[in-house]
PDB file of N, CA and C in Angstrom:
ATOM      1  N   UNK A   1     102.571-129.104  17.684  1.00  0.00           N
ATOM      2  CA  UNK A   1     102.332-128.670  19.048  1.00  0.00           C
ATOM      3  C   UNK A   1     102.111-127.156  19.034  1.00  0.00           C
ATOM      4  N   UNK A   2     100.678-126.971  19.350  1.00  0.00           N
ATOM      5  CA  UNK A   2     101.043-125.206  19.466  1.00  0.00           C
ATOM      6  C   UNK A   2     101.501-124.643  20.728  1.00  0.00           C
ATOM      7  N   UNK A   3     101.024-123.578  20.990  1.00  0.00           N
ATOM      8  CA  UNK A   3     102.366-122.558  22.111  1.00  0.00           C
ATOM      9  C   UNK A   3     101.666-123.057  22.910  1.00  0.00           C
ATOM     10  N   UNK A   4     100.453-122.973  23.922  1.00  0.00           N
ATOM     11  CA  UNK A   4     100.061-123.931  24.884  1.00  0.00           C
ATOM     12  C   UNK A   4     100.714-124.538  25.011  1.00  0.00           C
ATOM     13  N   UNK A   5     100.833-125.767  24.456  1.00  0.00           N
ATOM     14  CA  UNK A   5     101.155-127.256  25.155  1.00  0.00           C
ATOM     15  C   UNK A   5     102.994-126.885  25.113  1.00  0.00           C
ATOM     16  N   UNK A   6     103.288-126.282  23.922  1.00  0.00           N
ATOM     17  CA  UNK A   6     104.862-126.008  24.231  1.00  0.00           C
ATOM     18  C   UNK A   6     105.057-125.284  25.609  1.00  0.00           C
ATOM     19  N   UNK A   7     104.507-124.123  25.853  1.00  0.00           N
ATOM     20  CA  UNK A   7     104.423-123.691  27.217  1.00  0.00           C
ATOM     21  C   UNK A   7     104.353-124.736  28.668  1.00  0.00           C
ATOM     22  N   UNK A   8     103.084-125.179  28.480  1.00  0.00           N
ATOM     23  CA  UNK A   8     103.146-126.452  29.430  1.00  0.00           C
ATOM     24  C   UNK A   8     103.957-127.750  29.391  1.00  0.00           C
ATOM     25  N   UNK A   9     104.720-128.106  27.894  1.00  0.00           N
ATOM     26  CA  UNK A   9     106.070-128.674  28.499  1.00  0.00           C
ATOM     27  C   UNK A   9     106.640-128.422  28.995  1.00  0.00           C
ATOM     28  N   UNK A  10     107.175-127.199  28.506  1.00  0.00           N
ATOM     29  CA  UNK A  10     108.520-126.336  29.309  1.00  0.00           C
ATOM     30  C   UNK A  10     107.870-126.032  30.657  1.00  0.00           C
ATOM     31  N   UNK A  11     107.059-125.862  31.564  1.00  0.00           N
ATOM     32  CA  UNK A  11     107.087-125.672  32.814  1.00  0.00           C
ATOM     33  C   UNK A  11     106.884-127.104  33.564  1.00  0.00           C
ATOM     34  N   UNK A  12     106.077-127.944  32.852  1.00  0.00           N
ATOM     35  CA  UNK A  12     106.713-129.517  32.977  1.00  0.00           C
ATOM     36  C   UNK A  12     108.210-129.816  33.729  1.00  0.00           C
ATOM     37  N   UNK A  13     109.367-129.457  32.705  1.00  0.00           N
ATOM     38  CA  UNK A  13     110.638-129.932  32.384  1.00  0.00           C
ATOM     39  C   UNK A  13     111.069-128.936  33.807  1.00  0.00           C
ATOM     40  N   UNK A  14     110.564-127.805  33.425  1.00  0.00           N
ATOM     41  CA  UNK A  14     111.334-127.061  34.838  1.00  0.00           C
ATOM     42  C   UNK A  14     111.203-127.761  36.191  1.00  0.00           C
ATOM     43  N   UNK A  15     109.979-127.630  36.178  1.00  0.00           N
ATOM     44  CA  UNK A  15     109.750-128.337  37.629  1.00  0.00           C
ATOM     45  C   UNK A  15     110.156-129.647  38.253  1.00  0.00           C
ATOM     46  N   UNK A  16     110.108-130.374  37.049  1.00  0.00           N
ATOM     47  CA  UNK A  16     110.937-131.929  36.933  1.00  0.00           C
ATOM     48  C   UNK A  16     112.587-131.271  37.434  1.00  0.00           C
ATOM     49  N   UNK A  17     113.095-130.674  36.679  1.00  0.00           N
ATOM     50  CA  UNK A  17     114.445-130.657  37.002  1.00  0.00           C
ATOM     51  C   UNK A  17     114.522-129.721  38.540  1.00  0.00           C
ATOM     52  N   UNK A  18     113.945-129.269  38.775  1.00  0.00           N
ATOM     53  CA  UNK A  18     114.066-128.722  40.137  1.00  0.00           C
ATOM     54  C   UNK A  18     114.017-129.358  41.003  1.00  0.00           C
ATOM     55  N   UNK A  19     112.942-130.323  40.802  1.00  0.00           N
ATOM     56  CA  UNK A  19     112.616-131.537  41.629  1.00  0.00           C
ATOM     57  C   UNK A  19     113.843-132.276  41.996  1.00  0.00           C
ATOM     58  N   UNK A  20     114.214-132.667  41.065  1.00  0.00           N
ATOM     59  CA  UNK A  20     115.639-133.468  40.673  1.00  0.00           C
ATOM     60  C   UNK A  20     116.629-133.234  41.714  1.00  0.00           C
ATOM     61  N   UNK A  21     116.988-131.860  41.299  1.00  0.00           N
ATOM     62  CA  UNK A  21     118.007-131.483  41.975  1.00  0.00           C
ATOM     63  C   UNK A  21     117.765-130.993  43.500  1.00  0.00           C
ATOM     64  N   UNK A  22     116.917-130.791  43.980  1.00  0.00           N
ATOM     65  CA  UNK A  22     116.027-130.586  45.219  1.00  0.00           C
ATOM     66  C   UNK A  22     116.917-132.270  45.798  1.00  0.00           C
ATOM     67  N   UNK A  23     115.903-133.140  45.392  1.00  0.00           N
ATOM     68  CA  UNK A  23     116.094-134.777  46.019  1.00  0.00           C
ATOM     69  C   UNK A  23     117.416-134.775  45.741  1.00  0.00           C
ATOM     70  N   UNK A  24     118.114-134.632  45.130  1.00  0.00           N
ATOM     71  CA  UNK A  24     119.693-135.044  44.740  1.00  0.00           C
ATOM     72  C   UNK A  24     120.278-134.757  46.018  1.00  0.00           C
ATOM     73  N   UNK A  25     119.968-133.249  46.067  1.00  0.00           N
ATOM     74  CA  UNK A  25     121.044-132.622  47.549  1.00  0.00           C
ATOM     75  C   UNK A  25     120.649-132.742  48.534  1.00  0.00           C
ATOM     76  N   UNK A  26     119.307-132.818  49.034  1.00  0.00           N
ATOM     77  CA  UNK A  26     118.909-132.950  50.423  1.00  0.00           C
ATOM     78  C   UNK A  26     117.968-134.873  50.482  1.00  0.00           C
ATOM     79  N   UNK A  27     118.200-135.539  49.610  1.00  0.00           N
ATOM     80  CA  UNK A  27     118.021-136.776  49.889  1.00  0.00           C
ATOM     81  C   UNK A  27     118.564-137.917  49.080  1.00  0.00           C
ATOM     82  N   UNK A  28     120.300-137.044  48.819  1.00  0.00           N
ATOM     83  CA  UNK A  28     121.319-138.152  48.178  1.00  0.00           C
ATOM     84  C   UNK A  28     120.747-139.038  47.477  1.00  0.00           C
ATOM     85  N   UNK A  29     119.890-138.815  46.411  1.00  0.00           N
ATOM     86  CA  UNK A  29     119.427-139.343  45.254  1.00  0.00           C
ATOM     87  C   UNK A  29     120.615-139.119  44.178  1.00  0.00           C
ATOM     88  N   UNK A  30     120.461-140.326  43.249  1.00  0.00           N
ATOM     89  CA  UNK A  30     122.181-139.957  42.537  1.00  0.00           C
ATOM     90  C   UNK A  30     121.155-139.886  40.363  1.00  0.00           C
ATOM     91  N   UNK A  31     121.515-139.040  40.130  1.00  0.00           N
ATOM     92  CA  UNK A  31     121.101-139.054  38.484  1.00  0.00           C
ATOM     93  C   UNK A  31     119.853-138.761  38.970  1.00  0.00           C
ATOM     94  N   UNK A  32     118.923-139.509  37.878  1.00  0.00           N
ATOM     95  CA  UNK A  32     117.300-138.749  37.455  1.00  0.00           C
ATOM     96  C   UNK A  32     116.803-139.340  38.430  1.00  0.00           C
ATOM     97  N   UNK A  33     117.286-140.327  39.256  1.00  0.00           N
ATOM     98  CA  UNK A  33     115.931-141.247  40.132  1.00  0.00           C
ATOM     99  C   UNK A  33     115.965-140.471  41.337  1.00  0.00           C
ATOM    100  N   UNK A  34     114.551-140.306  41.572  1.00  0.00           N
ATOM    101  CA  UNK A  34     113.845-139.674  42.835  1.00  0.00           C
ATOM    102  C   UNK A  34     113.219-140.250  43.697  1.00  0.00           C
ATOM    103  N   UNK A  35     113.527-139.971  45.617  1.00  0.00           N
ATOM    104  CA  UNK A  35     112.960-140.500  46.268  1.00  0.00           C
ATOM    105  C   UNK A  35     111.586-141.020  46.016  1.00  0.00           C
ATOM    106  N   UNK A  36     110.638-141.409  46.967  1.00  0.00           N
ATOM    107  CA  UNK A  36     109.126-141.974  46.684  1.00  0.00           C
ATOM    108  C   UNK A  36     108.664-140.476  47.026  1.00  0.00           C
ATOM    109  N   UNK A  37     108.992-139.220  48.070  1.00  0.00           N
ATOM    110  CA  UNK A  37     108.727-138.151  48.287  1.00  0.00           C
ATOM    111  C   UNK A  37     108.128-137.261  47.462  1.00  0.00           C
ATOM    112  N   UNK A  38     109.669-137.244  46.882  1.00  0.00           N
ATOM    113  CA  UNK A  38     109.777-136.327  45.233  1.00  0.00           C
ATOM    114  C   UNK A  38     109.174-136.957  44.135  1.00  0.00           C
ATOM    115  N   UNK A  39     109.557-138.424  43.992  1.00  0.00           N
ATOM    116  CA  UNK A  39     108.616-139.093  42.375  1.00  0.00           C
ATOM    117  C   UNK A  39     106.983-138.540  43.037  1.00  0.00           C
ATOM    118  N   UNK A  40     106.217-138.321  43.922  1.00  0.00           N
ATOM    119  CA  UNK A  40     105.094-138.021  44.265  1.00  0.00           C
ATOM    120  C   UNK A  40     104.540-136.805  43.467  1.00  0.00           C
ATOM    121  N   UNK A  41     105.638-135.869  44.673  1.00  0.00           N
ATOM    122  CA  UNK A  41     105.565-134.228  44.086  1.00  0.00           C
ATOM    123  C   UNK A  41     105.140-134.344  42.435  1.00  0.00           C
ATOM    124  N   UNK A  42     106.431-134.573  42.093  1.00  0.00           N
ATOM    125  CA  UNK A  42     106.833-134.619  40.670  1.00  0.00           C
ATOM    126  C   UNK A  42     105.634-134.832  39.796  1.00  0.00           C
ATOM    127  N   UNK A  43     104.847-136.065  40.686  1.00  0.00           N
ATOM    128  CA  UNK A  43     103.883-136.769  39.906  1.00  0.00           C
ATOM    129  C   UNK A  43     103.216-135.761  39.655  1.00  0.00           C
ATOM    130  N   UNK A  44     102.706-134.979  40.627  1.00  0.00           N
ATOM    131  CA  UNK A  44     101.429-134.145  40.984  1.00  0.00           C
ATOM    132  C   UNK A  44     101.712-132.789  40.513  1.00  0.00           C
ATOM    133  N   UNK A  45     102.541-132.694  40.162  1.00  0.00           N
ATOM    134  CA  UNK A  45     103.124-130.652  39.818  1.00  0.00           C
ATOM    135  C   UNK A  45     102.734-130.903  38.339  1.00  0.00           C
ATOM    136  N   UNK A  46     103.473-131.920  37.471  1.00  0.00           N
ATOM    137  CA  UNK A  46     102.939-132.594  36.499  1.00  0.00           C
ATOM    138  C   UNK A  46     101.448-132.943  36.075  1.00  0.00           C
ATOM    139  N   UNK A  47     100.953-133.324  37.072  1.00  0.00           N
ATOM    140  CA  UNK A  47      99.116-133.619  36.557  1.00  0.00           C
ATOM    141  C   UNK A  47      98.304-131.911  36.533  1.00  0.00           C
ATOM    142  N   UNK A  48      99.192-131.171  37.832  1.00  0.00           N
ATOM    143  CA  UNK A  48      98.140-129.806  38.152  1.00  0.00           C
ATOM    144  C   UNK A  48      98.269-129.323  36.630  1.00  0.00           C
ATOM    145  N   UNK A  49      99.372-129.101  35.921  1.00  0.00           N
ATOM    146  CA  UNK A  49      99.969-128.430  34.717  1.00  0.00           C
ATOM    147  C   UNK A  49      99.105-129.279  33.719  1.00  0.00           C
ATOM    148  N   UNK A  50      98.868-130.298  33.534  1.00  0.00           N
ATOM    149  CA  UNK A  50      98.411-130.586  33.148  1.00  0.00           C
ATOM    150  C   UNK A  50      96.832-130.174  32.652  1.00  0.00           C
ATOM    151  N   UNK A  51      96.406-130.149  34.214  1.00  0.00           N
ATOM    152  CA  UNK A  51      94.682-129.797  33.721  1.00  0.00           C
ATOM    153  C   UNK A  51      94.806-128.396  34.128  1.00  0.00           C
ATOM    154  N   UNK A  52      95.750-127.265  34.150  1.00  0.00           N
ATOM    155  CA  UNK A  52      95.600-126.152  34.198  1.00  0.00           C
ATOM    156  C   UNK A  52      94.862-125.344  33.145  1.00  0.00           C
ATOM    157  N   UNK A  53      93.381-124.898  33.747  1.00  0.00           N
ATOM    158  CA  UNK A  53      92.210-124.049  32.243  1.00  0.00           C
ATOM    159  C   UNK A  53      92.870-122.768  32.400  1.00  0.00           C
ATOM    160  N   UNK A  54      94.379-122.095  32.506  1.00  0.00           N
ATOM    161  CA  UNK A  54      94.896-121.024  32.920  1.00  0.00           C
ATOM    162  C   UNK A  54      96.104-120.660  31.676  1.00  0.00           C
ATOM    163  N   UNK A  55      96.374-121.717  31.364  1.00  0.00           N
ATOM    164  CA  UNK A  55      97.861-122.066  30.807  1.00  0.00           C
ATOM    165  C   UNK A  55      98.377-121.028  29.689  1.00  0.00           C
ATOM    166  N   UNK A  56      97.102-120.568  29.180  1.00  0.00           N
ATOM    167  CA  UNK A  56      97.373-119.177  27.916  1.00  0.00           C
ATOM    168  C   UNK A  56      97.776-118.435  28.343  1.00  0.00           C
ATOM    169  N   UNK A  57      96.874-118.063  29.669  1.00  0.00           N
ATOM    170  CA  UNK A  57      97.433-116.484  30.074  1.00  0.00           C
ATOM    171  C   UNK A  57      97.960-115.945  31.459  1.00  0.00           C
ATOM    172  N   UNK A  58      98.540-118.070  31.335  1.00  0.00           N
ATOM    173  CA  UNK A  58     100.113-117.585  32.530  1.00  0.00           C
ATOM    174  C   UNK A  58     100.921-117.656  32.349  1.00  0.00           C
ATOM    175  N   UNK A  59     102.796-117.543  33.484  1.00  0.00           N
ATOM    176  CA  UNK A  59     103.583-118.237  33.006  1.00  0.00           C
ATOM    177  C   UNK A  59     104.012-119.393  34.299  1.00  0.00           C
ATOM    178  N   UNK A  60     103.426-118.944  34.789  1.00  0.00           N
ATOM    179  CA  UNK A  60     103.861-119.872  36.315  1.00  0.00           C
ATOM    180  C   UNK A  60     102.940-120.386  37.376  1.00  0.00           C
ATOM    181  N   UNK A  61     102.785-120.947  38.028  1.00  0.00           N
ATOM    182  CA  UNK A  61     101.735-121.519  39.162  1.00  0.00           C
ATOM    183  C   UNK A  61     101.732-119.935  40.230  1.00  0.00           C
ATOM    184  N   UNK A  62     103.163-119.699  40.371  1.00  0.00           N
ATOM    185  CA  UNK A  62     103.393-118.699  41.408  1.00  0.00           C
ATOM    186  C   UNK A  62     102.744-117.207  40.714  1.00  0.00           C
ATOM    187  N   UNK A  63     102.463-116.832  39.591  1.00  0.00           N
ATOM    188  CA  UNK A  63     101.432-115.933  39.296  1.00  0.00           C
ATOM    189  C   UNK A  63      99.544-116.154  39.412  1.00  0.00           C
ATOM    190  N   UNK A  64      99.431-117.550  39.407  1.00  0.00           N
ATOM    191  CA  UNK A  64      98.213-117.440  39.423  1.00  0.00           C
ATOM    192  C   UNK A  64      97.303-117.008  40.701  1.00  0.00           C
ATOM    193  N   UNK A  65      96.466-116.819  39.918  1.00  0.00           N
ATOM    194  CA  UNK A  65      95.062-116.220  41.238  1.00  0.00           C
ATOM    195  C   UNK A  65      94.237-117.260  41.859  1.00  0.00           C
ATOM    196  N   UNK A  66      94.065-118.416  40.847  1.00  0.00           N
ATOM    197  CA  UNK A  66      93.835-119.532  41.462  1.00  0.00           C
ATOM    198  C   UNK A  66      94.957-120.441  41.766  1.00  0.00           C
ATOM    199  N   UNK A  67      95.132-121.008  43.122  1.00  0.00           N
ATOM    200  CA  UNK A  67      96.175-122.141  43.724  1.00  0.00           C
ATOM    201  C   UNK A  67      95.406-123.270  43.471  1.00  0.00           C
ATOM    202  N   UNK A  68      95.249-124.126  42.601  1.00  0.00           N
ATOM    203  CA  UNK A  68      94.794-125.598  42.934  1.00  0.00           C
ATOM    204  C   UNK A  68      95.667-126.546  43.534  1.00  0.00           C
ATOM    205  N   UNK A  69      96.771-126.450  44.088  1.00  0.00           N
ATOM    206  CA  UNK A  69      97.801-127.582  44.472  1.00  0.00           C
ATOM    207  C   UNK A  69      96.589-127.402  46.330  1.00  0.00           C
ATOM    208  N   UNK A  70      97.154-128.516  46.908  1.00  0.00           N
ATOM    209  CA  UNK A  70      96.423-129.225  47.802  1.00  0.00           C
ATOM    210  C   UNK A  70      97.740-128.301  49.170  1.00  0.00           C
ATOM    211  N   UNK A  71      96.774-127.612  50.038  1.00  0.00           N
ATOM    212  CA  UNK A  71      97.838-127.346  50.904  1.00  0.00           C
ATOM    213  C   UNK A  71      99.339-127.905  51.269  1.00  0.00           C
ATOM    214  N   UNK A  72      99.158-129.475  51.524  1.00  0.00           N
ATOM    215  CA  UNK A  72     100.618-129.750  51.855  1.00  0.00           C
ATOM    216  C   UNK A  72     101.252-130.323  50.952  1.00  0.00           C
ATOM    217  N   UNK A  73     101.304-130.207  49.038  1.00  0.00           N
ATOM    218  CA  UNK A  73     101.878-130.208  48.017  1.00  0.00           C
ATOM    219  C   UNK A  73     102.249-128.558  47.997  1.00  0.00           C
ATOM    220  N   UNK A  74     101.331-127.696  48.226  1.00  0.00           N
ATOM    221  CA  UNK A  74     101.771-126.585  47.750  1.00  0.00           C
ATOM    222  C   UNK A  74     102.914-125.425  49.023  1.00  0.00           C
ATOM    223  N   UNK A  75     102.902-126.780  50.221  1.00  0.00           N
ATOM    224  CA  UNK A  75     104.100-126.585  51.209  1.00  0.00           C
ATOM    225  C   UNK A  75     105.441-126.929  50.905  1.00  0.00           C
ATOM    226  N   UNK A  76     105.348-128.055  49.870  1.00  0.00           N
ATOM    227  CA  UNK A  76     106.550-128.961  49.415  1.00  0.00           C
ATOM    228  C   UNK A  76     106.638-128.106  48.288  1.00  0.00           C
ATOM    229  N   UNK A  77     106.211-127.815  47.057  1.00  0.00           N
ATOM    230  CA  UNK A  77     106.568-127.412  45.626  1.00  0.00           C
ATOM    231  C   UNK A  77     107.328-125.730  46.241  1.00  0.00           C
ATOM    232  N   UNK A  78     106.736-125.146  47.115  1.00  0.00           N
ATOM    233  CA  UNK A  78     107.998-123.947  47.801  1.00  0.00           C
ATOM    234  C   UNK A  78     109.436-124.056  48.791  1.00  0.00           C
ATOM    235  N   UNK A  79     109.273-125.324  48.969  1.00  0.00           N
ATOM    236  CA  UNK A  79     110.224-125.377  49.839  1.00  0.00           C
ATOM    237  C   UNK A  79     111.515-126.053  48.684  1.00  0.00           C
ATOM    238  N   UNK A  80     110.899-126.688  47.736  1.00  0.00           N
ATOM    239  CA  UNK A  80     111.770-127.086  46.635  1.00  0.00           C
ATOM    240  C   UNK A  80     112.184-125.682  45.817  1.00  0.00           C
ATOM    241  N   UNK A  81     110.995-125.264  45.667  1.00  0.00           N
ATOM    242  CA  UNK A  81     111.697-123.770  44.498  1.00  0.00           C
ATOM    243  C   UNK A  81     112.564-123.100  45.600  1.00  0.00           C
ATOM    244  N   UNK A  82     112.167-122.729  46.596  1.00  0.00           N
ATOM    245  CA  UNK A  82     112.811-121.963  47.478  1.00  0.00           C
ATOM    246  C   UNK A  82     114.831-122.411  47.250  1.00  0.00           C
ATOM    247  N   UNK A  83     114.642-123.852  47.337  1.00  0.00           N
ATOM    248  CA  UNK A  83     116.123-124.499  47.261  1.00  0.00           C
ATOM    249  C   UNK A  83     116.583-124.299  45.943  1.00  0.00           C
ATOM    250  N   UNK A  84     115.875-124.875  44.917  1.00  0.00           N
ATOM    251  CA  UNK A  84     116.743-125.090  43.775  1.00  0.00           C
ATOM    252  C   UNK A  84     116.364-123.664  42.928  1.00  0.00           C
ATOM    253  N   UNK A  85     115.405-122.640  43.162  1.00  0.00           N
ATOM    254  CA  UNK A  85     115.499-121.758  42.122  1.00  0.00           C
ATOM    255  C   UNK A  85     117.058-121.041  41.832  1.00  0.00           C
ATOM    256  N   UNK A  86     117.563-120.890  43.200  1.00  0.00           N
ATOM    257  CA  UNK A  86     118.417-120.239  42.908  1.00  0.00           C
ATOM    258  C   UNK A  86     120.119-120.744  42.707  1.00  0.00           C
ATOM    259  N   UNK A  87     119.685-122.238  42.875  1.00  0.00           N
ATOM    260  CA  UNK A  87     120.604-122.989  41.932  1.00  0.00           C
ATOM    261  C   UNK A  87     120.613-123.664  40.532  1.00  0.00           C
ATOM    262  N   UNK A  88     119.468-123.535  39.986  1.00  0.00           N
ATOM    263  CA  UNK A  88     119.147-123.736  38.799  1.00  0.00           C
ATOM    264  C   UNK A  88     120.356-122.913  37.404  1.00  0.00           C
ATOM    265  N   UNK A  89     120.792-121.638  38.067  1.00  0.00           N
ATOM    266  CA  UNK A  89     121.919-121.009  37.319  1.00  0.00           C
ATOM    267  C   UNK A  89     123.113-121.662  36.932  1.00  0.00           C
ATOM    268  N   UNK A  90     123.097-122.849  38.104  1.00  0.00           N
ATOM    269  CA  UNK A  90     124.369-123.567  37.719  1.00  0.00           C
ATOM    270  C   UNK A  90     124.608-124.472  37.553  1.00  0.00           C
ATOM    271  N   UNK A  91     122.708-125.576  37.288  1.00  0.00           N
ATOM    272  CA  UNK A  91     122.835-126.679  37.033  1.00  0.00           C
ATOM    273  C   UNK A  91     122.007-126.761  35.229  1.00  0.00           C
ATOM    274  N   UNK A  92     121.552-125.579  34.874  1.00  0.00           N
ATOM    275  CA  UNK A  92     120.521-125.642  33.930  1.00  0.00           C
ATOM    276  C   UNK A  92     120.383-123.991  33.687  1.00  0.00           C
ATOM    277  N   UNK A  93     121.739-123.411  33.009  1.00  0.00           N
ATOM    278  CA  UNK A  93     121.126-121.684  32.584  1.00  0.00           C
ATOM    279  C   UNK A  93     120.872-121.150  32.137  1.00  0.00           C
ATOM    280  N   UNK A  94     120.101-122.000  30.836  1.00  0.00           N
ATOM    281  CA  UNK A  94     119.464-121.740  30.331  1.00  0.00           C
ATOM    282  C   UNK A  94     117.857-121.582  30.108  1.00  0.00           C
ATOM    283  N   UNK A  95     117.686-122.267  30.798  1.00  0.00           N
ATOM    284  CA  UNK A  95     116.423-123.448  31.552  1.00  0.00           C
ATOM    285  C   UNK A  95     116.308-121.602  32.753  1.00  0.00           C
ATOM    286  N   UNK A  96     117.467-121.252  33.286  1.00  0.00           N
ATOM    287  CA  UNK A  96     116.918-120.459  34.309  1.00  0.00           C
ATOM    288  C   UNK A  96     116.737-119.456  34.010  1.00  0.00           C
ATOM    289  N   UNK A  97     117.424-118.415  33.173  1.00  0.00           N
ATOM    290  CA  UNK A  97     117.422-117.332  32.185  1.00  0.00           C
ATOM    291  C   UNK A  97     115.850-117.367  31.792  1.00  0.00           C
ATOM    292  N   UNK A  98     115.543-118.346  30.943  1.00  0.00           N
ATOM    293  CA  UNK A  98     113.813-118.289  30.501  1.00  0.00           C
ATOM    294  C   UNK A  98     113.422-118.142  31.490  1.00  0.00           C
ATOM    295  N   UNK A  99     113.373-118.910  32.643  1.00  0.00           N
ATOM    296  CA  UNK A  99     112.610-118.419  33.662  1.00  0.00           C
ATOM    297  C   UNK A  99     112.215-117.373  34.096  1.00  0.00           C
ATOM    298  N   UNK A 100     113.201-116.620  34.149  1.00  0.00           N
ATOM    299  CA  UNK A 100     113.628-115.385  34.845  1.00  0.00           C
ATOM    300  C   UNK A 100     112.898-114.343  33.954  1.00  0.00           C
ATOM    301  N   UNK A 101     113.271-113.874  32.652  1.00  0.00           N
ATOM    302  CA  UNK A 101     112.842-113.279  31.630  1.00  0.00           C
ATOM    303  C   UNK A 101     110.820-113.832  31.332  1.00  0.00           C
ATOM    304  N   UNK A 102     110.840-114.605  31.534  1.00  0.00           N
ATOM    305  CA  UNK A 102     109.485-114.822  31.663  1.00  0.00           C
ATOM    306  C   UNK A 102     108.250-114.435  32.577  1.00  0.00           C
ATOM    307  N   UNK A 103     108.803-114.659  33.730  1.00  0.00           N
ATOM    308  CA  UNK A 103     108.300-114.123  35.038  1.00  0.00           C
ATOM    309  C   UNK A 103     108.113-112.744  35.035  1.00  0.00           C
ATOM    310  N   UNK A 104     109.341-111.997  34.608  1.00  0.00           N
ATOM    311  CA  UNK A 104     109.647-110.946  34.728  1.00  0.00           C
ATOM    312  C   UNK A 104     108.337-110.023  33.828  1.00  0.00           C
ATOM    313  N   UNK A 105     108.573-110.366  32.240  1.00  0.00           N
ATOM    314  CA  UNK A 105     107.004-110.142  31.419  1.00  0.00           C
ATOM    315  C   UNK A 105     105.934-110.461  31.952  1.00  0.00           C
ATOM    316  N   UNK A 106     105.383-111.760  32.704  1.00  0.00           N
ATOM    317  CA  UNK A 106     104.319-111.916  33.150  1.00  0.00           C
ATOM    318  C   UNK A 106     104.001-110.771  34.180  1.00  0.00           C
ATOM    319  N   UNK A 107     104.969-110.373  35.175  1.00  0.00           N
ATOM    320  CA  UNK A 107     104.463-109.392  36.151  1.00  0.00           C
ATOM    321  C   UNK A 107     104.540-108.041  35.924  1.00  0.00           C
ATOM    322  N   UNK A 108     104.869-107.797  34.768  1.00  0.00           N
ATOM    323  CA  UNK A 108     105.214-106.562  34.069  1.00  0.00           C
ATOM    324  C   UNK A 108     103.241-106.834  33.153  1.00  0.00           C
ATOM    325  N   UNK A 109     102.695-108.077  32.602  1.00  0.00           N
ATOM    326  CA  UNK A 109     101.576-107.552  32.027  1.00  0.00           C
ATOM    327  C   UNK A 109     100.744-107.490  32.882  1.00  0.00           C
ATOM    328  N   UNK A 110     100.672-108.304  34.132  1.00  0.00           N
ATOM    329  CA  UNK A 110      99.700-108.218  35.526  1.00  0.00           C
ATOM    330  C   UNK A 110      99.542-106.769  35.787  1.00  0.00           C
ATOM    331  N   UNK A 111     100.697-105.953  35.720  1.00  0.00           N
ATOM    332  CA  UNK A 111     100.616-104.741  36.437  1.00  0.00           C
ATOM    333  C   UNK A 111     100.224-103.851  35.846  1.00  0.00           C
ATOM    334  N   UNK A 112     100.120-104.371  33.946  1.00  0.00           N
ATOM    335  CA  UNK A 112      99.934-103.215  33.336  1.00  0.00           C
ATOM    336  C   UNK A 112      97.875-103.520  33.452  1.00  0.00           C
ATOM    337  N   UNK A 113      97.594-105.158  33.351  1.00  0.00           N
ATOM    338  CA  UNK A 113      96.032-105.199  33.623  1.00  0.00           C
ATOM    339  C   UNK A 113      95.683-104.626  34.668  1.00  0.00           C
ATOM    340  N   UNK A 114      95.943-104.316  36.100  1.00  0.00           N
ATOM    341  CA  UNK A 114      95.688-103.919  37.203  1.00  0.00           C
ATOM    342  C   UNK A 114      95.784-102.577  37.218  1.00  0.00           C
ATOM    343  N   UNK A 115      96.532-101.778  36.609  1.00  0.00           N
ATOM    344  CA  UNK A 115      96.524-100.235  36.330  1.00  0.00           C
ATOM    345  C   UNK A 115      95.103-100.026  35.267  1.00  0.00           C
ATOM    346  N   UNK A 116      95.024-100.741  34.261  1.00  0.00           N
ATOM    347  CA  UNK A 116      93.865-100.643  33.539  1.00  0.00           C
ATOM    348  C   UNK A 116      92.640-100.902  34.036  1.00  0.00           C
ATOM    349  N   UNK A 117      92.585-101.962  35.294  1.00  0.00           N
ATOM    350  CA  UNK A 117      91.358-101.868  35.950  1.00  0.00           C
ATOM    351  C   UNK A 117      91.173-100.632  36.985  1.00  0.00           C
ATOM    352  N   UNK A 118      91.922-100.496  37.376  1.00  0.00           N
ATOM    353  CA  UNK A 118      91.653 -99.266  38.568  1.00  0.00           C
ATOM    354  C   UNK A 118      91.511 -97.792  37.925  1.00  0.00           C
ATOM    355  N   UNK A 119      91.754 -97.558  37.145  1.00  0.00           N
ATOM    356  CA  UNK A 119      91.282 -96.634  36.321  1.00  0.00           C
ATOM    357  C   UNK A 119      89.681 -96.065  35.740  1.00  0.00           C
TER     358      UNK A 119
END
């Protein structure tokens, strides 16, 4: 597996488990099984990652310049991060740490390309 597709597992797995825990607390889902709501989402956060032609030189959906999620998926996939990002520390912290540290580089090289263009 090279770093691509390792990359696009791991944001796979994130989003799956966010999902998770999203449906767990606000629609008393018990373990891995997810409403028909969330198995949807899930489905679809999963396929976008999938055919993302972006995946080298991102780390997240929420950096990109192109949005392909469908307006009212990309109403639901924030209202889930919104909930579980910032419980992810205490269900998965390791899982959130990468996150965090990742994001953090990605908008740290955005800013350094955007200083290099305006120049």
């Amino acid at each position: 597996m090279n770093k691509t597709e390792k990359k696009r597992e791991r944001e796979k797995k994130t989003v799956s488990e966010m999902i998770a825990l999203y449906c767990r607390k606000n629609h008393g889902t018990k373990g891995r099984k997810l409403c028909d709501e969330c198995r949807e989402l899930r489905e679809y956060a999963v396929s976008r990652s999938d055919k993302c032609p972006f995946m080298e030189n991102k780390t997240f959906c929420s950096n990109c310049k192109v949005h392909c999620y469908k307006p009212e998926m990309r109403k639901k996939i924030r209202k889930v991060m919104r909930y579980s990002g910032p419980r992810m520390i205490f269900h998965h912290p390791v899982m959130a740490l990468r996150h965090v540290i990742e994001n953090k580089r990605e908008k740290r090289r955005l800013e350094r390309e955007n200083y290099k263009l305006n120049i």
